[in-house]
Protein backbone atom coordinates (compact mmCIF):
# COMPACT_ATOMS: atom_id res chain seq x y z
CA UNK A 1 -23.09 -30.03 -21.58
CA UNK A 2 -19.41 -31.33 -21.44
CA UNK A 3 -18.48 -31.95 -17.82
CA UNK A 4 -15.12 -31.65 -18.71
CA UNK A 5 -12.89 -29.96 -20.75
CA UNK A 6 -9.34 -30.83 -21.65
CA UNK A 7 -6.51 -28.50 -22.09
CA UNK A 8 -5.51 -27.92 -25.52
CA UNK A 9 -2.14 -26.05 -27.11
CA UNK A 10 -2.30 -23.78 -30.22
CA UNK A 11 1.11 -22.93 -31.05
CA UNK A 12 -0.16 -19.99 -33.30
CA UNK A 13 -2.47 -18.67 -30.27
CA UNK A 14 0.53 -19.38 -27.66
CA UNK A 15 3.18 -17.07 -30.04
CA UNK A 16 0.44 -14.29 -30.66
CA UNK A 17 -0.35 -13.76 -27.11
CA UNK A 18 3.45 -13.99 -25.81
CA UNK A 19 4.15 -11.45 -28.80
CA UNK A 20 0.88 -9.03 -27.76
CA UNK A 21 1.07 -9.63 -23.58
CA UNK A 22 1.92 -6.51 -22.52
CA UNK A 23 -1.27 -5.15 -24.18
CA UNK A 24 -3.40 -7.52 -23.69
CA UNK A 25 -2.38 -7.42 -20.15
CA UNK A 26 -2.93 -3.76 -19.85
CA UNK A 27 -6.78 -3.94 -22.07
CA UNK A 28 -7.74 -7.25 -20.20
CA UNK A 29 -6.63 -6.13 -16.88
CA UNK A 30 -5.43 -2.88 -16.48
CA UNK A 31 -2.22 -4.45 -15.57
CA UNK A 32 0.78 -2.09 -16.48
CA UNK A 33 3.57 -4.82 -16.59
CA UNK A 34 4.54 -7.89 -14.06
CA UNK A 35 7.67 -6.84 -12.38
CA UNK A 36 9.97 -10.17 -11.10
CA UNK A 37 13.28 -9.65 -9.22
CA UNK A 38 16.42 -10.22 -11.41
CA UNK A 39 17.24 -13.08 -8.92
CA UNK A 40 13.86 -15.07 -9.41
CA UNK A 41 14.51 -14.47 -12.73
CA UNK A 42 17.00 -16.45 -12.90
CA UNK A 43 15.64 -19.02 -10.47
CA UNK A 44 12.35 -19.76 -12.60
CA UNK A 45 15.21 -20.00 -15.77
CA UNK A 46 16.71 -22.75 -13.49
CA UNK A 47 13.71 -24.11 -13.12
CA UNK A 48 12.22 -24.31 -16.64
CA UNK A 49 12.90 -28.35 -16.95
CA UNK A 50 11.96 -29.69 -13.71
CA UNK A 51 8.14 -30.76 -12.66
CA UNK A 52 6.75 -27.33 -10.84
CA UNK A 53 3.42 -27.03 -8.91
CA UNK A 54 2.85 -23.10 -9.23
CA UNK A 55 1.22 -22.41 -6.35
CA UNK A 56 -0.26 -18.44 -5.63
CA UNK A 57 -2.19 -16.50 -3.63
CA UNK A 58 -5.35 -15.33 -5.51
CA UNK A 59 -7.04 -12.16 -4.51
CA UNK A 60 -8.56 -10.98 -7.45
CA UNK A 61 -9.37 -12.98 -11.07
CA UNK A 62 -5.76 -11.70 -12.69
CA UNK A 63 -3.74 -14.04 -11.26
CA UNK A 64 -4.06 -16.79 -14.34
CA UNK A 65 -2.62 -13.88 -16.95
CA UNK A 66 -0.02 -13.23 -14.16
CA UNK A 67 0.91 -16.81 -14.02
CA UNK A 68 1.15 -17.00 -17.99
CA UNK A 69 3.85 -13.96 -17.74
CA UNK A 70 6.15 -16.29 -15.52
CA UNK A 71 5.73 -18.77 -17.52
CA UNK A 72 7.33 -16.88 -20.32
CA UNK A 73 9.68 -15.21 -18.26
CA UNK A 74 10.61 -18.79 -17.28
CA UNK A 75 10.58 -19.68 -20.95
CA UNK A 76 7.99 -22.60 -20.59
CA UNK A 77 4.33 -23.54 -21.18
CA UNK A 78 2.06 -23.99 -17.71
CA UNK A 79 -1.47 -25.79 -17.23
CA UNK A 80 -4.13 -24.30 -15.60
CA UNK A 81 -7.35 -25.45 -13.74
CA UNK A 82 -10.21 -23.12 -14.23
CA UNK A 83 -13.98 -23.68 -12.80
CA UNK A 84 -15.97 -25.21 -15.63
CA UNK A 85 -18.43 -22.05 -15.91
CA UNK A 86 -15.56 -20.38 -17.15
CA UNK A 87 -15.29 -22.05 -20.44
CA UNK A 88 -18.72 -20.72 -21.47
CA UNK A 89 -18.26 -17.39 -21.28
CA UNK A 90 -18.27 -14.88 -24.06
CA UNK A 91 -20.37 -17.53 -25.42
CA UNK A 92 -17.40 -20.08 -25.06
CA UNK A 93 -15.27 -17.84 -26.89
CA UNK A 94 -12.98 -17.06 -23.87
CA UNK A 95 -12.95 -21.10 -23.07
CA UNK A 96 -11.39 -21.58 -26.52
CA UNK A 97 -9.29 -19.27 -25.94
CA UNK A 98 -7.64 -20.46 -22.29
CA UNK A 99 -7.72 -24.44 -23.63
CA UNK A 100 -5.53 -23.33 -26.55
CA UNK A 101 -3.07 -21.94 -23.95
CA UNK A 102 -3.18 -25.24 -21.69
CA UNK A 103 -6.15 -24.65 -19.32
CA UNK A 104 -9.04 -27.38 -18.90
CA UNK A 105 -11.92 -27.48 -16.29
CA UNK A 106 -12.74 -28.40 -12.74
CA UNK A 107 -15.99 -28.45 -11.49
CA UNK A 108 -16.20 -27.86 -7.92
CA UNK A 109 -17.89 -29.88 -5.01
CA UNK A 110 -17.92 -32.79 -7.71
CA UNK A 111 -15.72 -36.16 -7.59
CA UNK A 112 -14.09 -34.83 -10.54
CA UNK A 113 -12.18 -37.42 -11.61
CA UNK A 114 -11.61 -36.68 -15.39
CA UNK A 115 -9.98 -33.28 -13.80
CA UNK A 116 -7.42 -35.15 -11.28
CA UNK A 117 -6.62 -37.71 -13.74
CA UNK A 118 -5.23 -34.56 -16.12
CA UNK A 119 -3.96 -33.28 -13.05
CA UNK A 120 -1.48 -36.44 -12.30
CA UNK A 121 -0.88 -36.50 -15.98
CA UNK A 122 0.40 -33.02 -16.59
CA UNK A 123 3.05 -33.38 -13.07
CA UNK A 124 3.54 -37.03 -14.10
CA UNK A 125 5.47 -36.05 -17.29
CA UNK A 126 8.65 -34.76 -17.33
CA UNK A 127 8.89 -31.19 -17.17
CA UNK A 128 5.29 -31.04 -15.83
CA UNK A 129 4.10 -27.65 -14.74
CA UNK A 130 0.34 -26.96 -13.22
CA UNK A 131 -0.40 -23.80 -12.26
CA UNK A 132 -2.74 -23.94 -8.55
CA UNK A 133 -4.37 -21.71 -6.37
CA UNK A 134 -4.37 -23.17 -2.43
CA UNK A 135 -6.91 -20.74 -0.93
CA UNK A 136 -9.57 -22.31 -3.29
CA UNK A 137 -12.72 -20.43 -4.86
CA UNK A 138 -13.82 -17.61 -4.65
CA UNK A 139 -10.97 -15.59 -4.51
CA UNK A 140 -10.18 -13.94 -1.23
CA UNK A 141 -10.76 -9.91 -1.95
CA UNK A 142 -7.90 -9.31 0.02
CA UNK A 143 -4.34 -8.61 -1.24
CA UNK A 144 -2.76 -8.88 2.19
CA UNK A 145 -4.48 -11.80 3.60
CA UNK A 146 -4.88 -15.60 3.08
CA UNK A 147 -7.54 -17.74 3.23
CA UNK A 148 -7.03 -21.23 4.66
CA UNK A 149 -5.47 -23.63 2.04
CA UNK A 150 -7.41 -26.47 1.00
CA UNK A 151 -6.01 -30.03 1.49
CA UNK A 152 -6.80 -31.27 -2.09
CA UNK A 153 -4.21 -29.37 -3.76
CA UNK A 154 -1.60 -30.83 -1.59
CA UNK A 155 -2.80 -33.96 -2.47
CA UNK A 156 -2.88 -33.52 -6.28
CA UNK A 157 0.86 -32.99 -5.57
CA UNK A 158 1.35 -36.35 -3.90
CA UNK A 159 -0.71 -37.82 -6.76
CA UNK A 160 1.33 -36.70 -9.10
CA UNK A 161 4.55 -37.79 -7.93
CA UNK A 162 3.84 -41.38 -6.83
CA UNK A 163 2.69 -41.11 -11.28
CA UNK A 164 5.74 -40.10 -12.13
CA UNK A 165 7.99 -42.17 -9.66
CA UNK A 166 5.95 -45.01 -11.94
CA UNK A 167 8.41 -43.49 -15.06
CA UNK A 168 11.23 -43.02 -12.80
CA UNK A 169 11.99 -44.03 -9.48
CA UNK A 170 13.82 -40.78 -8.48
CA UNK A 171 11.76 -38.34 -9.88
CA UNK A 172 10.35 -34.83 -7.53
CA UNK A 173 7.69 -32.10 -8.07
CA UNK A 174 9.32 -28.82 -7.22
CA UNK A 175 6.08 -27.22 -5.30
CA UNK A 176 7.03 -23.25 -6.15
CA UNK A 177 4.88 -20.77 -4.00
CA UNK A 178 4.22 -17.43 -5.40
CA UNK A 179 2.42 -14.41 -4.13
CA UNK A 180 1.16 -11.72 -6.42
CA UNK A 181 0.88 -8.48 -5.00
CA UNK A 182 -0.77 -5.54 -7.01
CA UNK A 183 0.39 -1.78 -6.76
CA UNK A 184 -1.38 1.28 -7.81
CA UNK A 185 0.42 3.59 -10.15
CA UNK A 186 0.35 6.85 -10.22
CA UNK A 187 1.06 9.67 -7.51
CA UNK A 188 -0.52 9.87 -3.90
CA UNK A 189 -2.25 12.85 -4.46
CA UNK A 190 -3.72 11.73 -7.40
CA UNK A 191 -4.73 8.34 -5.98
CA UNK A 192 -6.00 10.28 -3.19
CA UNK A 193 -8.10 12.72 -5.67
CA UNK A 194 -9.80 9.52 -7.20
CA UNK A 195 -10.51 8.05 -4.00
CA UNK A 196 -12.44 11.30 -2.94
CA UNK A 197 -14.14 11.42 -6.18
CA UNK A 198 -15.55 8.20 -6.22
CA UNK A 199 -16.63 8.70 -2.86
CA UNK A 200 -18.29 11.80 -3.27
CA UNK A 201 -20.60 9.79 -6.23
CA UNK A 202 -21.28 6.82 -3.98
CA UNK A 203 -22.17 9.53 -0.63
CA UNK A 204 -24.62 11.13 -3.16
CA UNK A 205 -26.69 8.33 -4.20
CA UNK A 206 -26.58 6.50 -0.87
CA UNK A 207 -27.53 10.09 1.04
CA UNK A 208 -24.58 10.85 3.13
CA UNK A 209 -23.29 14.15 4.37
CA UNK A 210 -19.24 13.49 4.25
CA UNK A 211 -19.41 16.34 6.77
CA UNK A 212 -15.84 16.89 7.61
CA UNK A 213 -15.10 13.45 7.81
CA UNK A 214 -11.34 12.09 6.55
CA UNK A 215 -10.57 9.42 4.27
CA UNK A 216 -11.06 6.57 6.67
CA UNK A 217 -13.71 7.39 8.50
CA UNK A 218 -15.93 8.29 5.13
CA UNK A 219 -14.90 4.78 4.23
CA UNK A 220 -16.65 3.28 7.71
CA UNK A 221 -19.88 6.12 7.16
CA UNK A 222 -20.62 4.03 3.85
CA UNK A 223 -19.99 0.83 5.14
CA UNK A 224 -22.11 1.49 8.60
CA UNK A 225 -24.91 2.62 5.94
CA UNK A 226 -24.47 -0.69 3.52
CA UNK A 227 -24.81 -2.77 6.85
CA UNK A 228 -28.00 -1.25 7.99
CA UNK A 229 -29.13 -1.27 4.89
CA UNK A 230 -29.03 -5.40 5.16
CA UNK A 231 -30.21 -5.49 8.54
CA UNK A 232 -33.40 -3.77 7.79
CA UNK A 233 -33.88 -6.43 4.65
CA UNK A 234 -32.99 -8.94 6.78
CA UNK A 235 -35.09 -8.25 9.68
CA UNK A 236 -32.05 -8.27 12.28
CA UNK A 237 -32.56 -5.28 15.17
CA UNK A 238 -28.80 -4.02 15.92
CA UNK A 239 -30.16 -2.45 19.26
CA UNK A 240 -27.09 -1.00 20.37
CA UNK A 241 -24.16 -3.41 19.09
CA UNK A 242 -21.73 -1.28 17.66
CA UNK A 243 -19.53 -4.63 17.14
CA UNK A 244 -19.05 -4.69 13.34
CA UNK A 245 -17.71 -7.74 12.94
CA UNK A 246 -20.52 -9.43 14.82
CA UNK A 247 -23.25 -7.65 13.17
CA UNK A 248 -21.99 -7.92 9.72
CA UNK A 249 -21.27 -12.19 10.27
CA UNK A 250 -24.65 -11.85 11.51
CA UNK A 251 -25.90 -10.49 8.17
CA UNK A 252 -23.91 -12.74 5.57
CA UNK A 253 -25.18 -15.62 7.99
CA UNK A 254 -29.13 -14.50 7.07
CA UNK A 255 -27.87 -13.88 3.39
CA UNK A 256 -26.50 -17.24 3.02
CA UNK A 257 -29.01 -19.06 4.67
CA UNK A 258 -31.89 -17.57 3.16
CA UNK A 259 -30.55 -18.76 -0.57
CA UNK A 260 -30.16 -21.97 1.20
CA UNK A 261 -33.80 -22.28 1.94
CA UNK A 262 -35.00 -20.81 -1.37
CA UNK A 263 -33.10 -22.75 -3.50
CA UNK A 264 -33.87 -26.26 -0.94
CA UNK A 265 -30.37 -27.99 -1.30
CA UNK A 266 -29.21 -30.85 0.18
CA UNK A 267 -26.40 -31.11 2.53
CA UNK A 268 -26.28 -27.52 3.81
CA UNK A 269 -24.90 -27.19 7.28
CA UNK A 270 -26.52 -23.72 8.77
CA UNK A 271 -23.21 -24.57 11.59
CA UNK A 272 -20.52 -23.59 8.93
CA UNK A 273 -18.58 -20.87 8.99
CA UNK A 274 -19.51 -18.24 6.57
CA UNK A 275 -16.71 -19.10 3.99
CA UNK A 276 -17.70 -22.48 4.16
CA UNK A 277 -21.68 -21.85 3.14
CA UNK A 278 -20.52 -19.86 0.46
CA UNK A 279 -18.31 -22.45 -1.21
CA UNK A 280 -20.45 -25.10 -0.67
CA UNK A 281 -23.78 -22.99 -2.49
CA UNK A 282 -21.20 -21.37 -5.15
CA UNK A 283 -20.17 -25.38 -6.13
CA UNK A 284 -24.12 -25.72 -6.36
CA UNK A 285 -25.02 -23.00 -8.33
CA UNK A 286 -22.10 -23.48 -11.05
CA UNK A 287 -22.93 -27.69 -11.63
CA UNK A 288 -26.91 -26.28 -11.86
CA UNK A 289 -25.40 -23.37 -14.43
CA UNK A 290 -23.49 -25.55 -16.69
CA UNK A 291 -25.78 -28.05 -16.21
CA UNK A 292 -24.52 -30.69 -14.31
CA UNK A 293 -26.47 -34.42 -14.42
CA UNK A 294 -26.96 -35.10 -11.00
CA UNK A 295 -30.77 -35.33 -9.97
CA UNK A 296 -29.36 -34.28 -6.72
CA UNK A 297 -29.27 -30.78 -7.44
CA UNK A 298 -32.51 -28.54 -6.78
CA UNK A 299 -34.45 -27.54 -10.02
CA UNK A 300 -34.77 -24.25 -10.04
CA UNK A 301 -35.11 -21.64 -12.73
CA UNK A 302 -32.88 -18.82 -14.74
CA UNK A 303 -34.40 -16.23 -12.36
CA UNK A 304 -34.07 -17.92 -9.33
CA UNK A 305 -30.16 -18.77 -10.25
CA UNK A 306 -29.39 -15.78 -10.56
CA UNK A 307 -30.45 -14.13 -8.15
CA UNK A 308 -28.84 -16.69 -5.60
CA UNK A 309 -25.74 -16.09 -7.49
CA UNK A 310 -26.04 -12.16 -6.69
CA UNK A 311 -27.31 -12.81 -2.93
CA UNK A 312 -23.80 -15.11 -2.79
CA UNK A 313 -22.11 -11.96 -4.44
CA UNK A 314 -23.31 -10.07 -1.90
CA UNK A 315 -22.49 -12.54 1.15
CA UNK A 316 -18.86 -12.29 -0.33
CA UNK A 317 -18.55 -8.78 0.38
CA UNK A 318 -20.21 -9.36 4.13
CA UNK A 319 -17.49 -11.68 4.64
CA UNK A 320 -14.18 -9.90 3.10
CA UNK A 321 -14.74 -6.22 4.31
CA UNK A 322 -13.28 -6.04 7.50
CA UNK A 323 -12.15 -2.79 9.51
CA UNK A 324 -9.40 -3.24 11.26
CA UNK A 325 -8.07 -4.71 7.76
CA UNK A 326 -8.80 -0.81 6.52
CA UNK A 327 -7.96 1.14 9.08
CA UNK A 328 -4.42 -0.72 10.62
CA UNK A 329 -3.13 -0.48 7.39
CA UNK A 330 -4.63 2.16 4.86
CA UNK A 331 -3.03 1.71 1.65
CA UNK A 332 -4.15 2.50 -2.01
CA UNK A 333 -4.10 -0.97 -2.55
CA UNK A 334 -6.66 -1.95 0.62
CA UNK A 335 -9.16 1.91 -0.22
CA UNK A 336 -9.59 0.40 -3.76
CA UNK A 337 -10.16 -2.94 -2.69
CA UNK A 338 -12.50 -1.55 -0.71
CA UNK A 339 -13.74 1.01 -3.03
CA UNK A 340 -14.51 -1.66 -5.59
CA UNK A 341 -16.97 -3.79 -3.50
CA UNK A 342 -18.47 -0.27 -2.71
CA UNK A 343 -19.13 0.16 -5.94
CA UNK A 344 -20.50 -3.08 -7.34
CA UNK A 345 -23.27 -3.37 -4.27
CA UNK A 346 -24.29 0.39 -4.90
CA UNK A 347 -23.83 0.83 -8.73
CA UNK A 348 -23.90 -2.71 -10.22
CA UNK A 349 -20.53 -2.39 -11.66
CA UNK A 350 -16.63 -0.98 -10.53
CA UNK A 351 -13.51 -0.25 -12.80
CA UNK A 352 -10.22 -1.04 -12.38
CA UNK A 353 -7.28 1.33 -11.88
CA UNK A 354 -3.98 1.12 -13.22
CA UNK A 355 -1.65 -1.11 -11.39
CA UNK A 356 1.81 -3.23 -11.52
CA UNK A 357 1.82 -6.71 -10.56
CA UNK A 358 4.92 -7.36 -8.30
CA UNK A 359 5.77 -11.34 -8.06
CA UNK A 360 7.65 -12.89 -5.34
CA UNK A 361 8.83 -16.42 -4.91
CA UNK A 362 10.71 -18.15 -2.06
CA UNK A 363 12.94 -21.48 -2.79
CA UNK A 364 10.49 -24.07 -4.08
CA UNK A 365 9.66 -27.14 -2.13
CA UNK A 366 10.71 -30.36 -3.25
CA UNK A 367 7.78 -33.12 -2.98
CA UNK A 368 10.07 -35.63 -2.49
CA UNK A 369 10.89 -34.55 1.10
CA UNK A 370 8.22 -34.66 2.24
CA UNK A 371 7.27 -38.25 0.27
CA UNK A 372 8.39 -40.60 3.06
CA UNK A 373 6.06 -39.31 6.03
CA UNK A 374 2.87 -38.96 3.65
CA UNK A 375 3.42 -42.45 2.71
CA UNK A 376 3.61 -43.72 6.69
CA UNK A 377 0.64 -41.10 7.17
CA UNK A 378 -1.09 -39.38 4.38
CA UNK A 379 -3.19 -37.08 6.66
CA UNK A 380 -0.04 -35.99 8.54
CA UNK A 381 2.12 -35.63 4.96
CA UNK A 382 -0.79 -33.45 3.26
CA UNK A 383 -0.60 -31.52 6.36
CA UNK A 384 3.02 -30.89 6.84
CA UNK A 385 3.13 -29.47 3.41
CA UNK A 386 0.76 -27.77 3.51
CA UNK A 387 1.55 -26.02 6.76
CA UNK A 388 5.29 -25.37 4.76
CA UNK A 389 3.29 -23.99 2.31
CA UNK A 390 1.16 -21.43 3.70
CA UNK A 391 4.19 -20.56 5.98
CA UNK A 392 6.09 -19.41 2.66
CA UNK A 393 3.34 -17.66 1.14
CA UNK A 394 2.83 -15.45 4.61
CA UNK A 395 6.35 -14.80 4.70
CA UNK A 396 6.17 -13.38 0.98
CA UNK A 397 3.31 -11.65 1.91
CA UNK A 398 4.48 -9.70 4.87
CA UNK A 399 7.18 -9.12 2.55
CA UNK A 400 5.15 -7.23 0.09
CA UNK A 401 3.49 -4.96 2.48
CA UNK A 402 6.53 -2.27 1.90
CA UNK A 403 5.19 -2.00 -1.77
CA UNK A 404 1.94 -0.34 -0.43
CA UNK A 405 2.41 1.81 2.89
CA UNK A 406 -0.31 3.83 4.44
CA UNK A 407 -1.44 6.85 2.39
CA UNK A 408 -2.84 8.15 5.55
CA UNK A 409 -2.51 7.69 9.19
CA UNK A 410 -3.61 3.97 10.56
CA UNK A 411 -6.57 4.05 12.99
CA UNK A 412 -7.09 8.09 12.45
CA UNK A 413 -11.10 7.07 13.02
CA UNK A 414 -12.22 8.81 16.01
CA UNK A 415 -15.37 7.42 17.41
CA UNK A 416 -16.36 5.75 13.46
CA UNK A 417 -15.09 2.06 15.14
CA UNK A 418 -18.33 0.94 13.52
């Protein structure tokens, strides 16, 4: 087992997917372009010699191919971190394939140093450009949310610069945040159609009579069903809470915990928050996977990995499905979100519809601003940018909501609050 990977470039690999994108996009993805605005167009040309942290939202796994499309819109090459488990799949064939376009490993909940040390390379030399996600693993389900950003990447930043200020005194990392929002294509009705139809098979082999029951509330019918399904594995009497969000946290609690217990590791704190437990047993499970040398980690076998890594799977879609998210704002974008963690709980697998990646950017932020206060206080500088930063990537986000309006009327739910 390598614990690291390095990124790699294979000019021949690099010109065949810029010259094939749009289809492998569309094959890989179901991604039917990445629209930018003429203006950040032009910025990211602007842009294409100076040091960049890239930094995006990441809701779903397409954000890296989204990323490479700026990059060529911006005419330049990025790096990009990917978890370590990554490289092995397709039998390593898909690792091969991301190192020869500039992407080496991290391995999570590790002192990684081999990882940080390319990180402060790649920023460190001129014209520099690392492509980060703040929000962390696993990605947040949720188009029009954020989860908190994590510290580290502001801090690879800072890294970075004080490297390259080693090469020259006055040189910055332009930090550009990004935010990726995904749009359904084709017409309402027939988004609306598919929606019913997919419905209709998940109703059938769950046992529910849609009665006469609208597009919302069939939504909350499955997911009150789903949720009582757990309870009753779980052993947790509802009684008569109808509070959803403090039944289901109750439930991805048990879910977490219990894969805690089974797989006896070290360290976990039962006090967390859910996100929390899940990152901290997701690290665990991918160092046992690729098989990490630390005698540290519990010794467990193929079976029992994997079916902690589907109880976490499951846990994940406890913690991202969320009504009021549904039901204040019903878009296409938020039912197929939706729809999709439907489907991989009930019928092992989902499939994605045809969509547009829209990118937005706001200015980027230059490190060397905000250089002076982290050297007086490094807690206080990782923390100022990193409040800068999440501030930019709400504003883009709220932004973006105008790309996906309601398809039906918000909080049309009757008595289904549950």
């Amino acid at each position: 087992m390598e614990p690291f990977i390095p990124p790699g470039f294979s000019l021949p690999l690099a010109w065949g997917i810029d010259f094939s994108l749009p289809l492998l996009l569309r094959m890989a993805q179901n991604l039917e372009g990445v629209e930018i605005l003429p203006e950040d167009k032009k910025m990211l040309r602007d842009l294409r010699k100076e040091r960049i942290l890239y930094c995006s939202n990441h809701p779903t796994t397409s954000e890296p191919p989204v990323a490479y499309a700026v990059a060529k819109t911006m005419g330049s090459r990025f790096h990009y971190m990917a978890s370590r488990q990554v490289f092995d799949w397709g039998n390593g064939v898909v690792g091969r394939v991301i190192q020869g376009i500039g992407a080496y490993s991290v391995l999570a909940g590790t002192a990684d140093r081999e990882s940080i040390k390319m990180s402060r390379s790649i920023l460190a030399h001129p014209g520099g450009k690392l492509v980060v996600y703040p929000e962390g693993e696993p990605t947040s389900g949720e188009n029009d949310s954020l989860l908190p950003l994590q510290p580290g990447i502001a801090q690879i930043g800072f890294w970075g610069l004080e490297d390259a200020r080693k090469i020259d005194a006055t040189a910055d990392i332009m930090v550009l945040p990004a935010f990726v929002k995904y749009v359904y294509t084709g017409t309402e009705a027939a988004i609306k159609g598919d929606l019913h139809s997919s419905l209709k098979k998940l109703e059938r082999k769950l046992g529910i009579d849609p009665e006469n029951r609208n597009l919302l509330r069939r939504f909350l019918a499955i997911g009150r069903v789903l949720l009582e399904k757990e309870e009753q594995t779980y052993h947790i009497s509802a009684g008569s809470l109808k509070d959803w969000d403090y039944r289901v946290g109750r439930v991805r609690h048990a879910v977490l915990d219990q894969v805690a217990d089974r797989i006896q590791v070290k360290g976990y704190n039962r006090n967390a928050d859910a996100i929390e437990k899940l990152r901290f047993l997701l690290s665990i499970l991918e160092m046992i996977s690729v098989g990490y040398p630390d005698p540290r980690l519990p010794d467990i076998d193929d079976d029992t990995l994997q079916w902690a890594q589907k109880e976490c799977d499951k846990a994940y879609l406890f913690i991202v499905t969320r009504p009021e998210y549904l039901i204040s704002h019903p878009s296409a974008e938020r039912f197929y979100e939706w729809l999709g963690r439907y489907e991989t709980y009930v019928m092992g697998k989902t499939s994605s519809r045809g969509r547009k990646a829209h990118v937005r950017f706001t200015e980027p932020l230059s490190l060397a601003q905000y250089y002076s206060d982290y050297k007086k206080n490094r807690k206080q500088g990782i923390e100022t940018l990193l409040n800068d930063l999440k501030d930019a990537l709400e504003r883009l986000m709220v932004e973006c909501l105008q790309l996906s309006p309601p398809i039906v009327r918000p909080f049309d739910v009757g008595d289904d609050t549950v």
